[in-house]
PDB file of N, CA and C in Angstrom:
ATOM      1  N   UNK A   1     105.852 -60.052 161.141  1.00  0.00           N
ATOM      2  CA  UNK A   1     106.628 -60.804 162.103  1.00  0.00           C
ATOM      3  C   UNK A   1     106.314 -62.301 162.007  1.00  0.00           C
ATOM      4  N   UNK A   2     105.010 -62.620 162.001  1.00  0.00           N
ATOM      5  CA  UNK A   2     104.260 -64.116 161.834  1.00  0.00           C
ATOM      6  C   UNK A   2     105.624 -64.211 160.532  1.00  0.00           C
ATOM      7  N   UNK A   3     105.150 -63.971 159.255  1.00  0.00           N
ATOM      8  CA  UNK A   3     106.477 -64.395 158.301  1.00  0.00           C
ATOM      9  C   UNK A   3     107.320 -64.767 158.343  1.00  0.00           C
ATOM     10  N   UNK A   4     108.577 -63.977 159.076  1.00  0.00           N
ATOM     11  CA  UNK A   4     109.628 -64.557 159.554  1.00  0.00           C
ATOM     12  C   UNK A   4     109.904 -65.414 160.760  1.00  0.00           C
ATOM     13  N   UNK A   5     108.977 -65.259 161.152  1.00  0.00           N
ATOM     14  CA  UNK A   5     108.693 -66.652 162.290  1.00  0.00           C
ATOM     15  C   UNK A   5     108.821 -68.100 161.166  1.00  0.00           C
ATOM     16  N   UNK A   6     107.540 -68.218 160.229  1.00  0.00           N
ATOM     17  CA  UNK A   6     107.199 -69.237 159.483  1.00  0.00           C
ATOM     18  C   UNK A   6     108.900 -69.757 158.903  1.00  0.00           C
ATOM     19  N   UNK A   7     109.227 -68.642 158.632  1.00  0.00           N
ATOM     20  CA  UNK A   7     110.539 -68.650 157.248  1.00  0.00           C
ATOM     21  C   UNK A   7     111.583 -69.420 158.432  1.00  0.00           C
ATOM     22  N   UNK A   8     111.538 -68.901 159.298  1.00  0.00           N
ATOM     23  CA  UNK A   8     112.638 -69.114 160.263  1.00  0.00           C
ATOM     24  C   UNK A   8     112.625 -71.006 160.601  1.00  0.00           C
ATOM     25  N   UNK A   9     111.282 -71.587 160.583  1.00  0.00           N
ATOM     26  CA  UNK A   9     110.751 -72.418 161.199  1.00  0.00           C
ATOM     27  C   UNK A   9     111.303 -73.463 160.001  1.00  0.00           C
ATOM     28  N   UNK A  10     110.452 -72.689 158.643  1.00  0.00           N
ATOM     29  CA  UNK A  10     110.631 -73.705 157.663  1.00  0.00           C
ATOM     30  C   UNK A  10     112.141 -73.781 157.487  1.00  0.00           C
ATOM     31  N   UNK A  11     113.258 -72.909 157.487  1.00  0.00           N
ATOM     32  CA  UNK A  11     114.382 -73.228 156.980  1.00  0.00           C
ATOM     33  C   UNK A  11     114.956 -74.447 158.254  1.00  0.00           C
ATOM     34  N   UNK A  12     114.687 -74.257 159.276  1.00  0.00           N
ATOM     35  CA  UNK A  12     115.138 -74.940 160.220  1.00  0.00           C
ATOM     36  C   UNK A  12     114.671 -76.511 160.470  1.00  0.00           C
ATOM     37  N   UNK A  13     113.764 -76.607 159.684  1.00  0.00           N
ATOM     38  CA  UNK A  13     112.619 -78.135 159.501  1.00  0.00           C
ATOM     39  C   UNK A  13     112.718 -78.351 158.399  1.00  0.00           C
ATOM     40  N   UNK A  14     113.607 -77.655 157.389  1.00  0.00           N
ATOM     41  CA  UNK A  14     114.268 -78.470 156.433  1.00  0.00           C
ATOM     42  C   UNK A  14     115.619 -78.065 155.383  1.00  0.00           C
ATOM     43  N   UNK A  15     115.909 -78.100 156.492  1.00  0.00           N
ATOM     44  CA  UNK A  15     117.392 -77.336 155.848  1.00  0.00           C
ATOM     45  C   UNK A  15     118.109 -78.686 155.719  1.00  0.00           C
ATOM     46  N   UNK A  16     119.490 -79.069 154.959  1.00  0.00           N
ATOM     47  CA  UNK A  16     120.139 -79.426 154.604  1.00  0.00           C
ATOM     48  C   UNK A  16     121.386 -79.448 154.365  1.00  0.00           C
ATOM     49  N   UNK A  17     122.193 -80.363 154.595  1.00  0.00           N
ATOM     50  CA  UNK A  17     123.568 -79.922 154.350  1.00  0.00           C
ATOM     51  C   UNK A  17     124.595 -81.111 153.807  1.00  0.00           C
ATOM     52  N   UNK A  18     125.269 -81.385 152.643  1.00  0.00           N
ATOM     53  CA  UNK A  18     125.875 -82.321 152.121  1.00  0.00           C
ATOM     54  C   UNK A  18     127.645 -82.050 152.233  1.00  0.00           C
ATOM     55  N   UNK A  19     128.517 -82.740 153.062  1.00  0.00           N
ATOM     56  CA  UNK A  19     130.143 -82.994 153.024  1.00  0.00           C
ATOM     57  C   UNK A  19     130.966 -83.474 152.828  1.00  0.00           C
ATOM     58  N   UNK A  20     131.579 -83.722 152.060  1.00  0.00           N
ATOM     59  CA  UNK A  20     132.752 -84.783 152.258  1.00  0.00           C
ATOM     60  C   UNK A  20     134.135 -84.961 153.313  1.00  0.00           C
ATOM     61  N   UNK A  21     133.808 -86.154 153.687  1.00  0.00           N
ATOM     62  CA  UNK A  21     134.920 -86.135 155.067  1.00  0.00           C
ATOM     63  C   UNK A  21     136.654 -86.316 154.508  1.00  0.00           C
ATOM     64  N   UNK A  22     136.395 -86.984 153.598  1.00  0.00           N
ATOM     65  CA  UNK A  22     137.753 -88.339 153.377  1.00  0.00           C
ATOM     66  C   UNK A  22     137.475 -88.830 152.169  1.00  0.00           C
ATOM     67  N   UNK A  23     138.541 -88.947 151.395  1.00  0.00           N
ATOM     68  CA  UNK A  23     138.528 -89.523 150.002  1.00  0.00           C
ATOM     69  C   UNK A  23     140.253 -90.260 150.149  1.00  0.00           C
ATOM     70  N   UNK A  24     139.969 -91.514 150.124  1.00  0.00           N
ATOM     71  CA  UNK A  24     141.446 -92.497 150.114  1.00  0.00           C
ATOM     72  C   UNK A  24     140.802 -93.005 149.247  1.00  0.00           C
ATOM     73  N   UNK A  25     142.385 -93.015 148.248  1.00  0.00           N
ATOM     74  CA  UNK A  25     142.948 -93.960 147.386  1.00  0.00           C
ATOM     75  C   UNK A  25     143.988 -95.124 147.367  1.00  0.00           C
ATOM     76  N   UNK A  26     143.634 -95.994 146.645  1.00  0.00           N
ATOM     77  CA  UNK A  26     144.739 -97.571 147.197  1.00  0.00           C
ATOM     78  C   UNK A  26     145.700 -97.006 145.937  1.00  0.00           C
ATOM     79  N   UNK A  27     147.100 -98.179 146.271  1.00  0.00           N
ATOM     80  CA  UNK A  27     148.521 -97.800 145.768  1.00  0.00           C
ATOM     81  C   UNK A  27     147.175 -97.766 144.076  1.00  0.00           C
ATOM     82  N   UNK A  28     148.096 -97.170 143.291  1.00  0.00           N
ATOM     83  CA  UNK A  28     147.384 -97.508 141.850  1.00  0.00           C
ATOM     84  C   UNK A  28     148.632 -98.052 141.103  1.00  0.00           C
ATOM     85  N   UNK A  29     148.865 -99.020 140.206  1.00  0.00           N
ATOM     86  CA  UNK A  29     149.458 -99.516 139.434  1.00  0.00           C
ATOM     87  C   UNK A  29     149.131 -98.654 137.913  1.00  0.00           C
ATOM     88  N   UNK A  30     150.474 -97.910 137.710  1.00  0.00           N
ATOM     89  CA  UNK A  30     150.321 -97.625 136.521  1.00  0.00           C
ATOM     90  C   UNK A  30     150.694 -98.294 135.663  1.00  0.00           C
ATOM     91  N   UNK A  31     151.343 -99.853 135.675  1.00  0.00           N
ATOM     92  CA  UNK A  31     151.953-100.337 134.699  1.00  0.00           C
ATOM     93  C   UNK A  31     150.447-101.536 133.960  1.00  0.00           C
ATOM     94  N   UNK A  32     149.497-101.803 134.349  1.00  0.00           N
ATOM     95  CA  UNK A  32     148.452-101.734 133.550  1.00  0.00           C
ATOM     96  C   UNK A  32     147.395-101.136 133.106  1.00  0.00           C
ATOM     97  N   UNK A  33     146.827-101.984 132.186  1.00  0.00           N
ATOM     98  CA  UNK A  33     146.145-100.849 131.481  1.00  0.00           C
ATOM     99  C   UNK A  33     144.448-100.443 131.429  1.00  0.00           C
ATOM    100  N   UNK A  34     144.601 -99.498 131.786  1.00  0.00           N
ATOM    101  CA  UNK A  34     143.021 -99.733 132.129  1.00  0.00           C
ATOM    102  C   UNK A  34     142.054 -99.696 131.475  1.00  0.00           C
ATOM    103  N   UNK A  35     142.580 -99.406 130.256  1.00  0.00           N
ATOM    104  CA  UNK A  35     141.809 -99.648 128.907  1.00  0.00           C
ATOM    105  C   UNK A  35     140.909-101.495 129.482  1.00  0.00           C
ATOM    106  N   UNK A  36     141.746-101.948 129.380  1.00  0.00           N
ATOM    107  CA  UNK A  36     141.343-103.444 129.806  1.00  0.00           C
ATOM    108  C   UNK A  36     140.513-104.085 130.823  1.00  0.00           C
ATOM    109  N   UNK A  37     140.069-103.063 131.700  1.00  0.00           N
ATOM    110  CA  UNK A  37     139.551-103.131 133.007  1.00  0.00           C
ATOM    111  C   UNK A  37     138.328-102.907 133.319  1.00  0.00           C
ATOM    112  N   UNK A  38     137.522-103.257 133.831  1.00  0.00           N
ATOM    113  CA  UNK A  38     135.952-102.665 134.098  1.00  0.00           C
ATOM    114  C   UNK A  38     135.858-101.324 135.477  1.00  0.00           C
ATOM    115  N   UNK A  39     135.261-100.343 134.964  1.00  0.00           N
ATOM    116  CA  UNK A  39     135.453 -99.863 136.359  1.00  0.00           C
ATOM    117  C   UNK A  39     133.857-100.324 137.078  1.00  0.00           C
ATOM    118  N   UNK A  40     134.267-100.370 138.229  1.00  0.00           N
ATOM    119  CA  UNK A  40     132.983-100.926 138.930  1.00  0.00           C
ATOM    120  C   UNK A  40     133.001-100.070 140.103  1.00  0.00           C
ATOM    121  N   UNK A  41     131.759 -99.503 140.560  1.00  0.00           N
ATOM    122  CA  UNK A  41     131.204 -98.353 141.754  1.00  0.00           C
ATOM    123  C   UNK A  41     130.425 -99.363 142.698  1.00  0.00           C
ATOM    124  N   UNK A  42     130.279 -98.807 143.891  1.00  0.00           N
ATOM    125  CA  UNK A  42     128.854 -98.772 144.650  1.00  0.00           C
ATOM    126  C   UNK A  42     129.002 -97.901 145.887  1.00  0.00           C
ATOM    127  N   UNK A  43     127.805 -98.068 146.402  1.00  0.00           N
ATOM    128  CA  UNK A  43     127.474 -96.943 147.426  1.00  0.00           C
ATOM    129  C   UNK A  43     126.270 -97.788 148.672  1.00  0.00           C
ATOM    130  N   UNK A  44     126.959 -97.305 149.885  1.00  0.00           N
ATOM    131  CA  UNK A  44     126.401 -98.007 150.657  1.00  0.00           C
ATOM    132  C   UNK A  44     126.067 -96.819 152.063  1.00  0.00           C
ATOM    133  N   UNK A  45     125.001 -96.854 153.229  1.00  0.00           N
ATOM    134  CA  UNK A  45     125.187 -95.856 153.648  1.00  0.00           C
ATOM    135  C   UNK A  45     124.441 -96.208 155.149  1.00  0.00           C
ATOM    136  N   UNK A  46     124.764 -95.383 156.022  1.00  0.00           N
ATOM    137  CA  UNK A  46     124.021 -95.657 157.571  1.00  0.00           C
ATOM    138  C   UNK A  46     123.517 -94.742 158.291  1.00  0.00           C
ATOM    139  N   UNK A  47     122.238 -94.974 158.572  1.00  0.00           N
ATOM    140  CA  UNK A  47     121.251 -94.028 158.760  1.00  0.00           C
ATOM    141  C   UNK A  47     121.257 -93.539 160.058  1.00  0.00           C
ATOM    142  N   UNK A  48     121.617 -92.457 160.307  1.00  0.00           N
ATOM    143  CA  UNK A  48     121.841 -92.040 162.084  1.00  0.00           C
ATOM    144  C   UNK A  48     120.456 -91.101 162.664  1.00  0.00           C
ATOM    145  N   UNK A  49     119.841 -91.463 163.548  1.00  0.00           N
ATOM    146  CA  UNK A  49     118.293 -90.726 164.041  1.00  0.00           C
ATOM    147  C   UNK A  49     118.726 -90.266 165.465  1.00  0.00           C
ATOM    148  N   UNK A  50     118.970 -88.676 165.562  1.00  0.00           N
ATOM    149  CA  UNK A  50     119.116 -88.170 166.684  1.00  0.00           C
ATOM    150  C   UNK A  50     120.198 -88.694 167.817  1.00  0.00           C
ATOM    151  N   UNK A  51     121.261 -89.349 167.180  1.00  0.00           N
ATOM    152  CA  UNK A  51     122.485 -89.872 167.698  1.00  0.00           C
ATOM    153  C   UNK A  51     122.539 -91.414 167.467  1.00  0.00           C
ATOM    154  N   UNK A  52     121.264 -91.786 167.185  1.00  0.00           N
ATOM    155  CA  UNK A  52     121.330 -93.124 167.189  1.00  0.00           C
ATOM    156  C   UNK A  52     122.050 -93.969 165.911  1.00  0.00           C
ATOM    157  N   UNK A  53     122.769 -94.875 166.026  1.00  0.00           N
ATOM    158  CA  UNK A  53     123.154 -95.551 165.360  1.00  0.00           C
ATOM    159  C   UNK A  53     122.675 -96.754 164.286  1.00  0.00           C
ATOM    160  N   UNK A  54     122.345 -97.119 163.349  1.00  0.00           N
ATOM    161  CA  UNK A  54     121.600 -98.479 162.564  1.00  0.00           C
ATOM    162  C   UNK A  54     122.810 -98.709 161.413  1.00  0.00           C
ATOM    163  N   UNK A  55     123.028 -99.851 161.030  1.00  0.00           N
ATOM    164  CA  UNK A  55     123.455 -99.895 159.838  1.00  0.00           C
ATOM    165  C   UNK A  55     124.737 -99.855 160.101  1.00  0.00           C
ATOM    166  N   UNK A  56     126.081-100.241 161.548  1.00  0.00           N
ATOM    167  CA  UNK A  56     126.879-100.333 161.535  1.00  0.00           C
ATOM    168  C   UNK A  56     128.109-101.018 160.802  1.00  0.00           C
ATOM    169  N   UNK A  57     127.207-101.631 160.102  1.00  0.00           N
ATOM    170  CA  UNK A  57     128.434-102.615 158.917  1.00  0.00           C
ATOM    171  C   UNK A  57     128.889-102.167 157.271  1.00  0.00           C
ATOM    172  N   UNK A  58     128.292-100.408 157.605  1.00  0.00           N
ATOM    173  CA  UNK A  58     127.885-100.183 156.059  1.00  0.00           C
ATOM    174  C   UNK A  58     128.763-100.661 155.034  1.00  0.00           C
ATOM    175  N   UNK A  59     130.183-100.520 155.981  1.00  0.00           N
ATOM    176  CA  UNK A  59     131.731 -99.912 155.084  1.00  0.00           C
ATOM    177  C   UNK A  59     131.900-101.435 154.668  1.00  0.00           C
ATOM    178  N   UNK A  60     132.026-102.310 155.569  1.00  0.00           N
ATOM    179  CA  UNK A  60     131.991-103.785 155.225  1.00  0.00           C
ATOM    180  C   UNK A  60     130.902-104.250 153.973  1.00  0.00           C
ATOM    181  N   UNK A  61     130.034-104.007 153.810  1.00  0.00           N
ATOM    182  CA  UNK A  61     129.165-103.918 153.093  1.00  0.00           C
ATOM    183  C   UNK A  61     129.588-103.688 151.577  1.00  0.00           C
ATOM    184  N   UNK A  62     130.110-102.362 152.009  1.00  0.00           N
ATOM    185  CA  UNK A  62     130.710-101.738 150.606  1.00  0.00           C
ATOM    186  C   UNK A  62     131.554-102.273 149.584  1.00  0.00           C
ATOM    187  N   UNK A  63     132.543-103.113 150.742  1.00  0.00           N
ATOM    188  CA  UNK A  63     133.822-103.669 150.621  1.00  0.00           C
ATOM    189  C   UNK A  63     133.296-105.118 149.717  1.00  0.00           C
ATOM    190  N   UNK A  64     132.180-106.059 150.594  1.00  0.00           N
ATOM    191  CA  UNK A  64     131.702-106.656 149.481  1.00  0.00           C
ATOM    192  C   UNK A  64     130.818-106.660 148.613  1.00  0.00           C
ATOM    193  N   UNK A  65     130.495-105.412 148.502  1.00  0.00           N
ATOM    194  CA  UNK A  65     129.412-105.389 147.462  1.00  0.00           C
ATOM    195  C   UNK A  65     130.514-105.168 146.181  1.00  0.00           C
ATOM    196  N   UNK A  66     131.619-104.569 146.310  1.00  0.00           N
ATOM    197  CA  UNK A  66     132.860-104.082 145.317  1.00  0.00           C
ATOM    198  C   UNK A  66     133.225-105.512 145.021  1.00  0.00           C
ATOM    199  N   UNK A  67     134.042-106.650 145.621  1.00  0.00           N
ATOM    200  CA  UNK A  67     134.217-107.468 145.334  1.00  0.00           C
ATOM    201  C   UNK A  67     133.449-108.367 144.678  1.00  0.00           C
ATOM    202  N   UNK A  68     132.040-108.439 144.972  1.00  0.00           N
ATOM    203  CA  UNK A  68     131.148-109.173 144.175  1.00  0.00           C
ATOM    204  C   UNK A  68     131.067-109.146 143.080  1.00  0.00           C
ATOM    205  N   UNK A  69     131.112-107.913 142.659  1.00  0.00           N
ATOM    206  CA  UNK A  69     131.378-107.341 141.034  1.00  0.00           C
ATOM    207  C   UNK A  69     132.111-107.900 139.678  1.00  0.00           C
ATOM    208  N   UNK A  70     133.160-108.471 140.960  1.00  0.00           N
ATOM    209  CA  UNK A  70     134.413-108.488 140.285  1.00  0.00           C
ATOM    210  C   UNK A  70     134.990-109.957 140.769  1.00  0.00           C
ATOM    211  N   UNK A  71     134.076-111.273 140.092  1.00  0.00           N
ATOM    212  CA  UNK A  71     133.925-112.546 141.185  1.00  0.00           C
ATOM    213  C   UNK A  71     135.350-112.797 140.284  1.00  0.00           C
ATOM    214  N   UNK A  72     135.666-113.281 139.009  1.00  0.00           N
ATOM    215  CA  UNK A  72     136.579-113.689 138.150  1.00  0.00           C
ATOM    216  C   UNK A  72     138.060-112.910 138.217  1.00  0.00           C
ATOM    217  N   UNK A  73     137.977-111.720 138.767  1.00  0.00           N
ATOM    218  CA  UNK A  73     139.212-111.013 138.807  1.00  0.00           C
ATOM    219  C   UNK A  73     139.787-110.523 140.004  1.00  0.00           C
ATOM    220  N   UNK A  74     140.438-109.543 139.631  1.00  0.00           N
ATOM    221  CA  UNK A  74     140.999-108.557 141.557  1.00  0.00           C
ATOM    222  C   UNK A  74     140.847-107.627 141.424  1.00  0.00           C
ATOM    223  N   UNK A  75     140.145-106.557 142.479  1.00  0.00           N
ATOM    224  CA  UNK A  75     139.456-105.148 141.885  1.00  0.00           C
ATOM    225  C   UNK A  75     140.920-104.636 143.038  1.00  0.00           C
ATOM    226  N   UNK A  76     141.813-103.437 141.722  1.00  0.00           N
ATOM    227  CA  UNK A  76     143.127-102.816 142.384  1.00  0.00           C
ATOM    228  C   UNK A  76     142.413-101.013 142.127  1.00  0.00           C
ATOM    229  N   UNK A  77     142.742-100.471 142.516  1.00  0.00           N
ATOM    230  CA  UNK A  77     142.880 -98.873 141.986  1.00  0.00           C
ATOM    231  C   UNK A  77     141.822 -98.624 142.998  1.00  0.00           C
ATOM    232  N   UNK A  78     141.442 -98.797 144.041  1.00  0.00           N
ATOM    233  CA  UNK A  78     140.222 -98.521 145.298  1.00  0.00           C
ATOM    234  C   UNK A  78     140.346 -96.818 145.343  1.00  0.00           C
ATOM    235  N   UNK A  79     138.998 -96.330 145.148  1.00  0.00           N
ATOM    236  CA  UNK A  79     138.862 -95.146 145.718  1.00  0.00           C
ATOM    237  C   UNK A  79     137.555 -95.034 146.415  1.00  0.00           C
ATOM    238  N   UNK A  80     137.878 -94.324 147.952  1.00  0.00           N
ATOM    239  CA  UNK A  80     136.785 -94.645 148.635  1.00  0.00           C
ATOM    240  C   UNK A  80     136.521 -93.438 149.379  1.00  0.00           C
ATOM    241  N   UNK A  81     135.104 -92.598 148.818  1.00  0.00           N
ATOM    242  CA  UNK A  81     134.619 -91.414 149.969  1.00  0.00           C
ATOM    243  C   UNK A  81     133.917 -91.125 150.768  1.00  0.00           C
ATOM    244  N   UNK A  82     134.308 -91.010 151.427  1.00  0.00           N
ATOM    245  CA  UNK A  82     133.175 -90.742 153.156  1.00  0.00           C
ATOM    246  C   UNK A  82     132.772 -89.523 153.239  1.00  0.00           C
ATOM    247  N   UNK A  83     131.325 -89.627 152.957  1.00  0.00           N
ATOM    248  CA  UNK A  83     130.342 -88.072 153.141  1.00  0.00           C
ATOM    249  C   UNK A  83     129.199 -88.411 154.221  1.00  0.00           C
ATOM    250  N   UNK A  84     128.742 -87.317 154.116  1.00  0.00           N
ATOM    251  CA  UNK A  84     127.747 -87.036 155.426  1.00  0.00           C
ATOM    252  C   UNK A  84     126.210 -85.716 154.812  1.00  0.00           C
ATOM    253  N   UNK A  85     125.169 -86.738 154.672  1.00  0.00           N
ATOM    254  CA  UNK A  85     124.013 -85.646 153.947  1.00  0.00           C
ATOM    255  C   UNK A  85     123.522 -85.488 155.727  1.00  0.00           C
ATOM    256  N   UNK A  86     123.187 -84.082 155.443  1.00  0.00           N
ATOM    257  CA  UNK A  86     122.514 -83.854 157.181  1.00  0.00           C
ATOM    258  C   UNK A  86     120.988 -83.717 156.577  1.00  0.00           C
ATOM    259  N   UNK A  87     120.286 -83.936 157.818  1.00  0.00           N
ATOM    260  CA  UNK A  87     118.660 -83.181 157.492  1.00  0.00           C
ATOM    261  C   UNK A  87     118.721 -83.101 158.840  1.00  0.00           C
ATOM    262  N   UNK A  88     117.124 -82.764 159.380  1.00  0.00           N
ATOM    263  CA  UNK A  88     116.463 -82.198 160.499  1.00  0.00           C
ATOM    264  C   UNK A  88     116.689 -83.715 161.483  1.00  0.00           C
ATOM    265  N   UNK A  89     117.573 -83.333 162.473  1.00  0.00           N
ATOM    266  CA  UNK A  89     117.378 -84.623 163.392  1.00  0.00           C
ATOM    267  C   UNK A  89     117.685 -85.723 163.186  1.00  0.00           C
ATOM    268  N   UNK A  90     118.300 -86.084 161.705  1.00  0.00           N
ATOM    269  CA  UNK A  90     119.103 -87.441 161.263  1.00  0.00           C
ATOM    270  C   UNK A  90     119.708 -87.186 160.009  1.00  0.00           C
ATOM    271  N   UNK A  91     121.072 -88.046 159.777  1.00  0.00           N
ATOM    272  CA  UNK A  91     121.392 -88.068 158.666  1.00  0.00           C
ATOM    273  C   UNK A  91     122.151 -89.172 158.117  1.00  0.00           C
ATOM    274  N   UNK A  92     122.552 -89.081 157.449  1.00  0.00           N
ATOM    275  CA  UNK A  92     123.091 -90.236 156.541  1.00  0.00           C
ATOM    276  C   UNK A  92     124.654 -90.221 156.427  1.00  0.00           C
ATOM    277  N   UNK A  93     125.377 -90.804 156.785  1.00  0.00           N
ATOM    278  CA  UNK A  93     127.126 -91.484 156.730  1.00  0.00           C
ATOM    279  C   UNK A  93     127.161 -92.377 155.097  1.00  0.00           C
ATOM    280  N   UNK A  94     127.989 -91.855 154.628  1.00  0.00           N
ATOM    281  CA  UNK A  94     128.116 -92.494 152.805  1.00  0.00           C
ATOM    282  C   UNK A  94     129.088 -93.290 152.797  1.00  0.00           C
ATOM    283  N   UNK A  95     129.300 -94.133 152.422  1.00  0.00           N
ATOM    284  CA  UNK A  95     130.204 -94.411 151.826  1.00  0.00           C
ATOM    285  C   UNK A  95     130.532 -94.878 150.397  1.00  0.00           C
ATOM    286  N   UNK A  96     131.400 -94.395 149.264  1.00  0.00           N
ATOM    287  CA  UNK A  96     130.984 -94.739 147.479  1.00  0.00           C
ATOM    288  C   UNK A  96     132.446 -95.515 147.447  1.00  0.00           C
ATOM    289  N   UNK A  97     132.718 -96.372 147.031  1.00  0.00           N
ATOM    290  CA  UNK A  97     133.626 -97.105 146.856  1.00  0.00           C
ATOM    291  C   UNK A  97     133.559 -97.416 144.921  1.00  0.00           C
ATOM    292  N   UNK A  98     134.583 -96.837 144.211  1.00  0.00           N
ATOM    293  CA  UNK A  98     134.860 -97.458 143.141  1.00  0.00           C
ATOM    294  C   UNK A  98     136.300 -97.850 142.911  1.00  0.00           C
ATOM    295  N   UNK A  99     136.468 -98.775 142.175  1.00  0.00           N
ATOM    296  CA  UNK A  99     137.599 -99.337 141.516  1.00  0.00           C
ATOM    297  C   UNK A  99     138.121 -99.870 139.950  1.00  0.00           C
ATOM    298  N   UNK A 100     138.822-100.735 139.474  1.00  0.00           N
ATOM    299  CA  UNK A 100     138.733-101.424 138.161  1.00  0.00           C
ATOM    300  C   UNK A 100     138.968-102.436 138.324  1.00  0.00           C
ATOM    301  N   UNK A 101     138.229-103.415 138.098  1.00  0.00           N
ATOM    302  CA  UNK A 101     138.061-105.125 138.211  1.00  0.00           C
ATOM    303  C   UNK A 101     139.040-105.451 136.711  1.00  0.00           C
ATOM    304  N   UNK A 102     140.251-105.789 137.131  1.00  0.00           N
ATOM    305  CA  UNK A 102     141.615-106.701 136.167  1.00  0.00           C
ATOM    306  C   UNK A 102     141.214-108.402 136.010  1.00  0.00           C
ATOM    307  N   UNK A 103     140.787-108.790 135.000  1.00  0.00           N
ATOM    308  CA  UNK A 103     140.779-110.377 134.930  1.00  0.00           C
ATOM    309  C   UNK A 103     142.204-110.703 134.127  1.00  0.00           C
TER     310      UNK A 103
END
């Protein structure tokens, strides 16, 4: 019985769980070529502790960390996904933003 007590305890003090909420894409232009293009990523994210909130600007964040990338050109083809890693009592809000930087 002690056993499944332990087992019960440990799965519950560290269990895990990874989702995706939302995946938007911007208009995409097929009439260039993306041969020509850089694709450029990043990932930015906000740390939530037992309801609490930190890190409210993640998405803004994201938005220029993408543009930075891409100082000389215009980053078109945006794809952007919103996930959620859980753990014990806090978790993490994602956001991955990639695109292709056109000069």
């Amino acid at each position: 019985m002690k056993f499944f007590l332990h087992l019960i305890l440990f799965a519950v003090l560290y269990s895990c769980s990874h989702s995706v909420h939302l995946v938007h894409m911007s208009d995409y232009e097929l009439v260039k070529d993306l041969n020509q293009a850089k694709k450029i990523e990043v990932e930015t994210q906000q740390r939530v502790i037992m309801g609490f909130v930190f890190e409210t600007d993640y998405v803004d964040q994201a938005h220029q960390k993408l543009a930075a990338k891409c100082r000389d050109g215009k980053v078109e083809n945006i794809t952007t996904r919103y996930s959620t890693s859980h753990a014990f009592f806090h978790w993490f809000n994602k956001i991955h933003m990639e695109g292709y930087c056109f000069k």
